[in-house]
N, C-alpha and C. Protein backbone atom coordinates (compact mmCIF):
# COMPACT_ATOMS: atom_id res chain seq x y z
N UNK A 1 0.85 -1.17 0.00
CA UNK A 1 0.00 0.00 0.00
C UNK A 1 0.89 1.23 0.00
N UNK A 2 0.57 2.02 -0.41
CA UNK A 2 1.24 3.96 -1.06
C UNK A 2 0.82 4.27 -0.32
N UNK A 3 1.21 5.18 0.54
CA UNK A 3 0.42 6.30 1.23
C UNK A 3 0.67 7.76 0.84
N UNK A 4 -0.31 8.56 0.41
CA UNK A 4 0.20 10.07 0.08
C UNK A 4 0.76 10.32 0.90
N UNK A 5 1.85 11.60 0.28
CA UNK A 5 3.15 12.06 1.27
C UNK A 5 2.63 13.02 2.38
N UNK A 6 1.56 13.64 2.30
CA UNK A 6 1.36 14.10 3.82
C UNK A 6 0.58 13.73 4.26
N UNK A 7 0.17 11.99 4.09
CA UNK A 7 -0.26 11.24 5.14
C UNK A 7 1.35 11.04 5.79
N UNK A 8 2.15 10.11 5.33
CA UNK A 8 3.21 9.73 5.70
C UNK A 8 3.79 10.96 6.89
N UNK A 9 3.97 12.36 6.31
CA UNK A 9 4.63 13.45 6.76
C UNK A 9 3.92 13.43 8.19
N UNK A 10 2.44 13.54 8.16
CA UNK A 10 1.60 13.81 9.37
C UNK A 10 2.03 12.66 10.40
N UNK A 11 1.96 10.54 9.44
CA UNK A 11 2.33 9.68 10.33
C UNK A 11 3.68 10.25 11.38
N UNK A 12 4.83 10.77 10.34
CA UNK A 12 6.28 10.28 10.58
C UNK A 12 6.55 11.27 11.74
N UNK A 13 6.04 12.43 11.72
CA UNK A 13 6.10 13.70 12.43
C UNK A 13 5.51 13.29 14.12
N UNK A 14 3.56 11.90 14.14
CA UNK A 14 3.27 12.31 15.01
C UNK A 14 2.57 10.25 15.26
N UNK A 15 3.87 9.82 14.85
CA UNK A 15 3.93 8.16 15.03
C UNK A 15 3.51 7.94 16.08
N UNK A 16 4.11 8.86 17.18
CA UNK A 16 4.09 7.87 18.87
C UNK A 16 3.04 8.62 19.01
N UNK A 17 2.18 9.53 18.84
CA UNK A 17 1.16 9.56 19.47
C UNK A 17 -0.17 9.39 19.12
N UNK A 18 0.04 8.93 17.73
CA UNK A 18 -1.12 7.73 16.39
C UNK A 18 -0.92 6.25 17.70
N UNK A 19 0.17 5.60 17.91
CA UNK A 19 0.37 4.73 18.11
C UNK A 19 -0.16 4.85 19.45
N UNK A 20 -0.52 5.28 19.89
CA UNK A 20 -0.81 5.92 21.89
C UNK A 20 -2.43 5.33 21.66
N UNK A 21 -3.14 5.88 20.71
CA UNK A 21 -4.39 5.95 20.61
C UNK A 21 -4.74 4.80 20.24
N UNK A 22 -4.22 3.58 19.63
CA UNK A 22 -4.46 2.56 19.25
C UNK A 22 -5.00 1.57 20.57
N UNK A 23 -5.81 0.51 20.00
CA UNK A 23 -5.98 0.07 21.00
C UNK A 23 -5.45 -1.69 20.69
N UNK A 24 -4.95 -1.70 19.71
CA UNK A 24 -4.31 -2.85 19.28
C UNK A 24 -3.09 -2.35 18.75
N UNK A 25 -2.04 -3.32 20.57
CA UNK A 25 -0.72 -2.66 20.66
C UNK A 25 0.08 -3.58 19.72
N UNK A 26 -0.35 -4.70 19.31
CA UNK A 26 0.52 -5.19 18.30
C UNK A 26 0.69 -3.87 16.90
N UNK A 27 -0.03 -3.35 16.48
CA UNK A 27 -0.13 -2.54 15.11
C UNK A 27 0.57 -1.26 15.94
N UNK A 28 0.37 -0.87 17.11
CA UNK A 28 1.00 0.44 17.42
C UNK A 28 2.86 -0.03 17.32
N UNK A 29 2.85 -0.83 17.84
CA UNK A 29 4.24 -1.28 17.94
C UNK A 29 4.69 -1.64 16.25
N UNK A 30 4.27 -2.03 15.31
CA UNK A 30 4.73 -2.03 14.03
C UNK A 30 4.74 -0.87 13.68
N UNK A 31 3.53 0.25 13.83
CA UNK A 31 4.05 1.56 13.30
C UNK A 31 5.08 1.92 13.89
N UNK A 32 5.58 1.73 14.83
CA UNK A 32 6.71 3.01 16.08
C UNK A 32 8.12 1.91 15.12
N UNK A 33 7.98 0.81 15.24
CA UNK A 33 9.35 -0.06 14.46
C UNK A 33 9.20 0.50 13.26
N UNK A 34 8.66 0.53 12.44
CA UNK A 34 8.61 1.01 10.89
C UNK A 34 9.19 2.37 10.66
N UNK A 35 8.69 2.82 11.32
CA UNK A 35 9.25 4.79 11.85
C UNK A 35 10.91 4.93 12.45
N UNK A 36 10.92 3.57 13.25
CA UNK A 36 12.58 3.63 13.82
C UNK A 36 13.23 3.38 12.93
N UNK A 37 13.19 2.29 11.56
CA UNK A 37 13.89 1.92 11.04
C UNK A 37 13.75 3.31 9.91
N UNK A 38 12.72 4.13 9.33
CA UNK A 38 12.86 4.91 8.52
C UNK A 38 13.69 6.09 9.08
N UNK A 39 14.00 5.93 10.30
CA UNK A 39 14.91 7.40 10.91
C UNK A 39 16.24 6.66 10.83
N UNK A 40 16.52 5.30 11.18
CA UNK A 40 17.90 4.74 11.00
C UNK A 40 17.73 4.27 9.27
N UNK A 41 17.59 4.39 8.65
CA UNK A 41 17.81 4.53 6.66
C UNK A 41 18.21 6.49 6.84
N UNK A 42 17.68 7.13 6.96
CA UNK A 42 17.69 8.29 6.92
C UNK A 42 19.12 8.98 7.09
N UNK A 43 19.53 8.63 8.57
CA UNK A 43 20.48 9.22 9.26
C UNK A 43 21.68 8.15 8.79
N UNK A 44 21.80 7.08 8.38
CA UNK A 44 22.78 6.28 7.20
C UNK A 44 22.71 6.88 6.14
N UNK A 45 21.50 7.43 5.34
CA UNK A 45 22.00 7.77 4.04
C UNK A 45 23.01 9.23 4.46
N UNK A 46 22.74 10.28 5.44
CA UNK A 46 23.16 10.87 5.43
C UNK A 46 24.29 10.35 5.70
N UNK A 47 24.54 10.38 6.63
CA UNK A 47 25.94 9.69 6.98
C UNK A 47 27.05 9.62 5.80
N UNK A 48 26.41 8.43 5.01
CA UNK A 48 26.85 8.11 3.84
C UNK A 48 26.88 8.99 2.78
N UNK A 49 26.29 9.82 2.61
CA UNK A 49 26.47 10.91 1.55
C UNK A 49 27.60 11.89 2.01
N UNK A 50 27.61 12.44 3.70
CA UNK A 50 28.82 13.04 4.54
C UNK A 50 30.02 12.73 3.86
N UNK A 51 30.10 11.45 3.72
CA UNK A 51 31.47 10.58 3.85
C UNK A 51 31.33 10.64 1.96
N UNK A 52 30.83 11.02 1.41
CA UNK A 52 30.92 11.08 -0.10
C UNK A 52 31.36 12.21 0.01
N UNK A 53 30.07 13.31 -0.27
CA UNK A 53 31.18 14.68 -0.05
C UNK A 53 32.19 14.98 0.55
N UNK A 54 32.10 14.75 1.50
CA UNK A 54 33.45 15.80 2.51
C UNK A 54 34.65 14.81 2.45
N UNK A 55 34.22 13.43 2.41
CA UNK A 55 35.91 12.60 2.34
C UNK A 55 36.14 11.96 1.15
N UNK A 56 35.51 11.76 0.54
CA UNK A 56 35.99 10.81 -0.92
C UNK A 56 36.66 12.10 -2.07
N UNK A 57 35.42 12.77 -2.11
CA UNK A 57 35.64 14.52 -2.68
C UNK A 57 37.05 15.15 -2.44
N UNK A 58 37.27 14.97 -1.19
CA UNK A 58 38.55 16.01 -1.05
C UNK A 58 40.01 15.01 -0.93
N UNK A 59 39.54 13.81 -0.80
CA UNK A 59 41.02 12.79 -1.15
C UNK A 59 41.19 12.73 -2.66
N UNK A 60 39.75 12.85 -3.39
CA UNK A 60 40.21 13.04 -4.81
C UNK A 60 41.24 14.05 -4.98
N UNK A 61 39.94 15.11 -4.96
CA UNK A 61 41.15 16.43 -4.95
C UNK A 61 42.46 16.62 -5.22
N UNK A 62 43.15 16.09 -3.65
CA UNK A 62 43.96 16.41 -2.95
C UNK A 62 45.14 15.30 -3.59
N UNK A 63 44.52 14.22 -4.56
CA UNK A 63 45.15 13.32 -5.36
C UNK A 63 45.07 13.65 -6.79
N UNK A 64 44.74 14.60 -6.89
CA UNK A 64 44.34 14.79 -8.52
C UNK A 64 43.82 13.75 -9.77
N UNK A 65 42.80 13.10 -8.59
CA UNK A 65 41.81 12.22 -9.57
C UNK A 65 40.87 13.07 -10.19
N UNK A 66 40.44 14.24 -10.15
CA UNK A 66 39.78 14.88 -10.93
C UNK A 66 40.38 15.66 -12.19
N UNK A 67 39.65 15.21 -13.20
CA UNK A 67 39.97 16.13 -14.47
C UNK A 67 38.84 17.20 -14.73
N UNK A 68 39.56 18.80 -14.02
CA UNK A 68 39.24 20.04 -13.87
C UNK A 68 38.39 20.04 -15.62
N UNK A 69 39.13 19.74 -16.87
CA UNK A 69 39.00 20.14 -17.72
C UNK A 69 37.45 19.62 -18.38
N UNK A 70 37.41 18.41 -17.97
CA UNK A 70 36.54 17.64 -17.98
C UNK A 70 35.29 17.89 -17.19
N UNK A 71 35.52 18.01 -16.19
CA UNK A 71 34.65 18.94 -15.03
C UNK A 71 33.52 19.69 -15.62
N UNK A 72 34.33 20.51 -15.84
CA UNK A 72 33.27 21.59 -16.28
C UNK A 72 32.83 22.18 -17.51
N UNK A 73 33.19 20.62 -18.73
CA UNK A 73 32.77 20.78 -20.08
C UNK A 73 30.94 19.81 -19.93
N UNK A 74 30.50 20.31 -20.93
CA UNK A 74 29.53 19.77 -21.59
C UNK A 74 28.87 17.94 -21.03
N UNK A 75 30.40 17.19 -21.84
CA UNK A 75 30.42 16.19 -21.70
C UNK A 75 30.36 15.33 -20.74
N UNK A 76 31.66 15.79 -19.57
CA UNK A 76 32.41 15.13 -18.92
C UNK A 76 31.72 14.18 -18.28
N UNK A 77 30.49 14.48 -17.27
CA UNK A 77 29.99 13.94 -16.65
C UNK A 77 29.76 12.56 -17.04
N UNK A 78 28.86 12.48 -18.39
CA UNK A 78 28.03 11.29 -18.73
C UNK A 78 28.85 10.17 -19.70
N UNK A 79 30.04 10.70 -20.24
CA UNK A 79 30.22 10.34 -21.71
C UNK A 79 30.77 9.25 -21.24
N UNK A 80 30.81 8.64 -22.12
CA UNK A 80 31.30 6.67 -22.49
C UNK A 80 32.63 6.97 -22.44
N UNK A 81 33.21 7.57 -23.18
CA UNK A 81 34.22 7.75 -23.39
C UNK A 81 35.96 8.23 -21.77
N UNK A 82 36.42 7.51 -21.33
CA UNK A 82 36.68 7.67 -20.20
C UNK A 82 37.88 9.09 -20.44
N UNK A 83 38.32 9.09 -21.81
CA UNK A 83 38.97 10.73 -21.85
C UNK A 83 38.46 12.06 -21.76
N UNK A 84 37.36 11.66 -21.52
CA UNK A 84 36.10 12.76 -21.45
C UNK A 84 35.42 12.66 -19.98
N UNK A 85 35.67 11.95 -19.01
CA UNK A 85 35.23 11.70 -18.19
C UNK A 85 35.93 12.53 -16.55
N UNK A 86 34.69 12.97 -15.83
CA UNK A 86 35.55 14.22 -14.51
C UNK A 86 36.58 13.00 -13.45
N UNK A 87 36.82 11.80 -13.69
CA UNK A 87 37.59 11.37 -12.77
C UNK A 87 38.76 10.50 -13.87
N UNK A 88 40.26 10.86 -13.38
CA UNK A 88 41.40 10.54 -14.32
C UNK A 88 41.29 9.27 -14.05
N UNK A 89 40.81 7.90 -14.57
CA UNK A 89 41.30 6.45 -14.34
C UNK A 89 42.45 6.12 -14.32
N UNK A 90 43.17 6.80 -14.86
CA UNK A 90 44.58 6.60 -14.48
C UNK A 90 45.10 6.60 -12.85
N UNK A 91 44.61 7.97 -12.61
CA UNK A 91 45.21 8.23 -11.39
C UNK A 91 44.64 7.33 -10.32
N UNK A 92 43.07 7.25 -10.52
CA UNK A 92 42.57 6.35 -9.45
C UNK A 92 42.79 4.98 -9.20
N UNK A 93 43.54 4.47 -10.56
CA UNK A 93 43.82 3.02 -10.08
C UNK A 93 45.01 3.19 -9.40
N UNK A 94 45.82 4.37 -9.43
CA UNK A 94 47.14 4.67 -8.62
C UNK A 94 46.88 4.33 -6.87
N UNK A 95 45.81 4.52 -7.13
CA UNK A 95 45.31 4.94 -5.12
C UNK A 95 44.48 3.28 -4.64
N UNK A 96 44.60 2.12 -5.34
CA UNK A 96 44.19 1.44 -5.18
C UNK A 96 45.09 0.35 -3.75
N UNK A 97 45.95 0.93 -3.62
CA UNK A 97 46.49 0.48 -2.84
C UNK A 97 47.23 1.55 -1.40
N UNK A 98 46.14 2.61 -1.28
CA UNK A 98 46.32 3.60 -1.00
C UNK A 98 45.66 3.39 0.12
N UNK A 99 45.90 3.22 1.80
CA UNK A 99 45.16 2.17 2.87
C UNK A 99 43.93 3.86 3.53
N UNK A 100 43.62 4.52 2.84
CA UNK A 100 42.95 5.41 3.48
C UNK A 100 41.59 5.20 2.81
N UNK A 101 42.21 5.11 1.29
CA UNK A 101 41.10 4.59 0.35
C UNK A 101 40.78 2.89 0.30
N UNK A 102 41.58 2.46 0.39
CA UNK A 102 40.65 1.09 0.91
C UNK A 102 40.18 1.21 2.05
N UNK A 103 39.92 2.00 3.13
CA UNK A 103 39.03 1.94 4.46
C UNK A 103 37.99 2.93 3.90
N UNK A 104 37.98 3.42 3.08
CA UNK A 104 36.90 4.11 2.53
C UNK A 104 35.96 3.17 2.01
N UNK A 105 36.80 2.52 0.95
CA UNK A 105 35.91 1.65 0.29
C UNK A 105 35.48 0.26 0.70
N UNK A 106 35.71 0.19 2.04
CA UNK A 106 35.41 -0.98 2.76
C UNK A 106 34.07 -0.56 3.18
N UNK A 107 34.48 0.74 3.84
CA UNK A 107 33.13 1.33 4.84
C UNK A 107 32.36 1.76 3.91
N UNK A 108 32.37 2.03 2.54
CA UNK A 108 31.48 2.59 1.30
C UNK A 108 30.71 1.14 1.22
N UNK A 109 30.95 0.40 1.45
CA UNK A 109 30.63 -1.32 0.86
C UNK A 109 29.55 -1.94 2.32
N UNK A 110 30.19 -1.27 3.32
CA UNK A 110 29.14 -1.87 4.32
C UNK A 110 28.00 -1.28 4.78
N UNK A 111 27.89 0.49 4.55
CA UNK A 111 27.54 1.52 4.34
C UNK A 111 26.09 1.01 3.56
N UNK A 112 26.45 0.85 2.12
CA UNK A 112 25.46 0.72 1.16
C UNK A 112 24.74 -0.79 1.45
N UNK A 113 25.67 -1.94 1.85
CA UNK A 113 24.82 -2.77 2.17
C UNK A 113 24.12 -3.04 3.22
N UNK A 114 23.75 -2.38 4.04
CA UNK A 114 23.37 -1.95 5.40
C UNK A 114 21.96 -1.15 4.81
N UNK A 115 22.41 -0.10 4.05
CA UNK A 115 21.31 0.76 3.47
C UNK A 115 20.55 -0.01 2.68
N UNK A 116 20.44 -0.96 1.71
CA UNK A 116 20.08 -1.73 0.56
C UNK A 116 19.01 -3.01 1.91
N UNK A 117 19.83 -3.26 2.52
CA UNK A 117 19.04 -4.38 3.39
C UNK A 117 17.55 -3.63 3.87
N UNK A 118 18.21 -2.31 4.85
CA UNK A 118 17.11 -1.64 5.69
C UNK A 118 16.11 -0.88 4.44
N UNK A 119 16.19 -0.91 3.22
CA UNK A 119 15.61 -0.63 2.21
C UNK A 119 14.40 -1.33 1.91
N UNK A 120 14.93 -2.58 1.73
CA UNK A 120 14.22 -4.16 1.39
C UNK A 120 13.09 -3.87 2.18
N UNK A 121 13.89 -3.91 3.84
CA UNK A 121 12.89 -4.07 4.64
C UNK A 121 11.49 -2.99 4.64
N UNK A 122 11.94 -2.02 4.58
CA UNK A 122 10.44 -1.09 4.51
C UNK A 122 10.04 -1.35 3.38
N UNK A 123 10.48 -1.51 2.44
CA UNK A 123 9.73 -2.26 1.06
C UNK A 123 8.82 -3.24 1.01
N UNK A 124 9.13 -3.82 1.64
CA UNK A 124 8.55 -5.23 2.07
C UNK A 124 7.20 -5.35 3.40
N UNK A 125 7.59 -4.06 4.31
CA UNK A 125 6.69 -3.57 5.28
C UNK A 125 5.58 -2.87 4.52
N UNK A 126 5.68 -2.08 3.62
CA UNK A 126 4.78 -1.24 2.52
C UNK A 126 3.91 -2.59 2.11
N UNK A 127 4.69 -3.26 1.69
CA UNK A 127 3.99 -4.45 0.57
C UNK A 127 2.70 -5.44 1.14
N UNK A 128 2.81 -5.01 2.65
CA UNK A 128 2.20 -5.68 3.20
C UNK A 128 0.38 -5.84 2.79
């Protein structure tokens, strides 16, 4: 089941006290779990986006995996073509053995599968 977004907004905002009024505490207790797990997806994605911008972003940088030129043409972003592309493959396979960036990309890996699981799950709670 869908719920319009300011049903959801009104649920998510005023869960525990929808759930107060219930008189069947099994369903109050699935809404208040459903709501915990959508605040822990939430505060992971952020998390995880943190750790995109502010640390993956500036170890590029600061490694000159970015191609400036590329950057800020037309192309760069999308194209097939990896000489046209805003990150140097060259350089980044340089950093593959680079132990700051493999703890990145460890925690990028447990990060997303953590997020992908707790995903499922409200997916699957919806589907009900």
């Amino acid at each position: 089941m869908i719920f319009p977004v300011p049903f959801l907004s009104h649920m998510e905002v005023n869960h525990l006290g929808v759930s107060k009024e219930l008189k069947d505490a099994e369903v109050a207790e699935n809404i208040n779990a459903y709501f915990r797990k959508l605040n822990e997806v939430k505060i992971a994605l952020d998390e995880h986006n943190h750790d995109i911008k502010n640390e993956i972003v500036n170890f590029f940088s600061i490694n000159g995996v970015f191609d400036l030129e590329n950057t800020f043409s037309q192309k760069g972003v999308y194209d097939s073509d990896s000489k046209n592309q805003i990150l140097n493959h060259d350089k980044l396979i340089t950093l593959k053995d680079d132990p700051y960036f493999q703890g990145f990309l460890v925690n990028f890996r447990m990060w997303t599968e953590n997020l992908i699981s707790d995903g499922e799950e409200l997916i699957n709670v919806n589907n009900v």
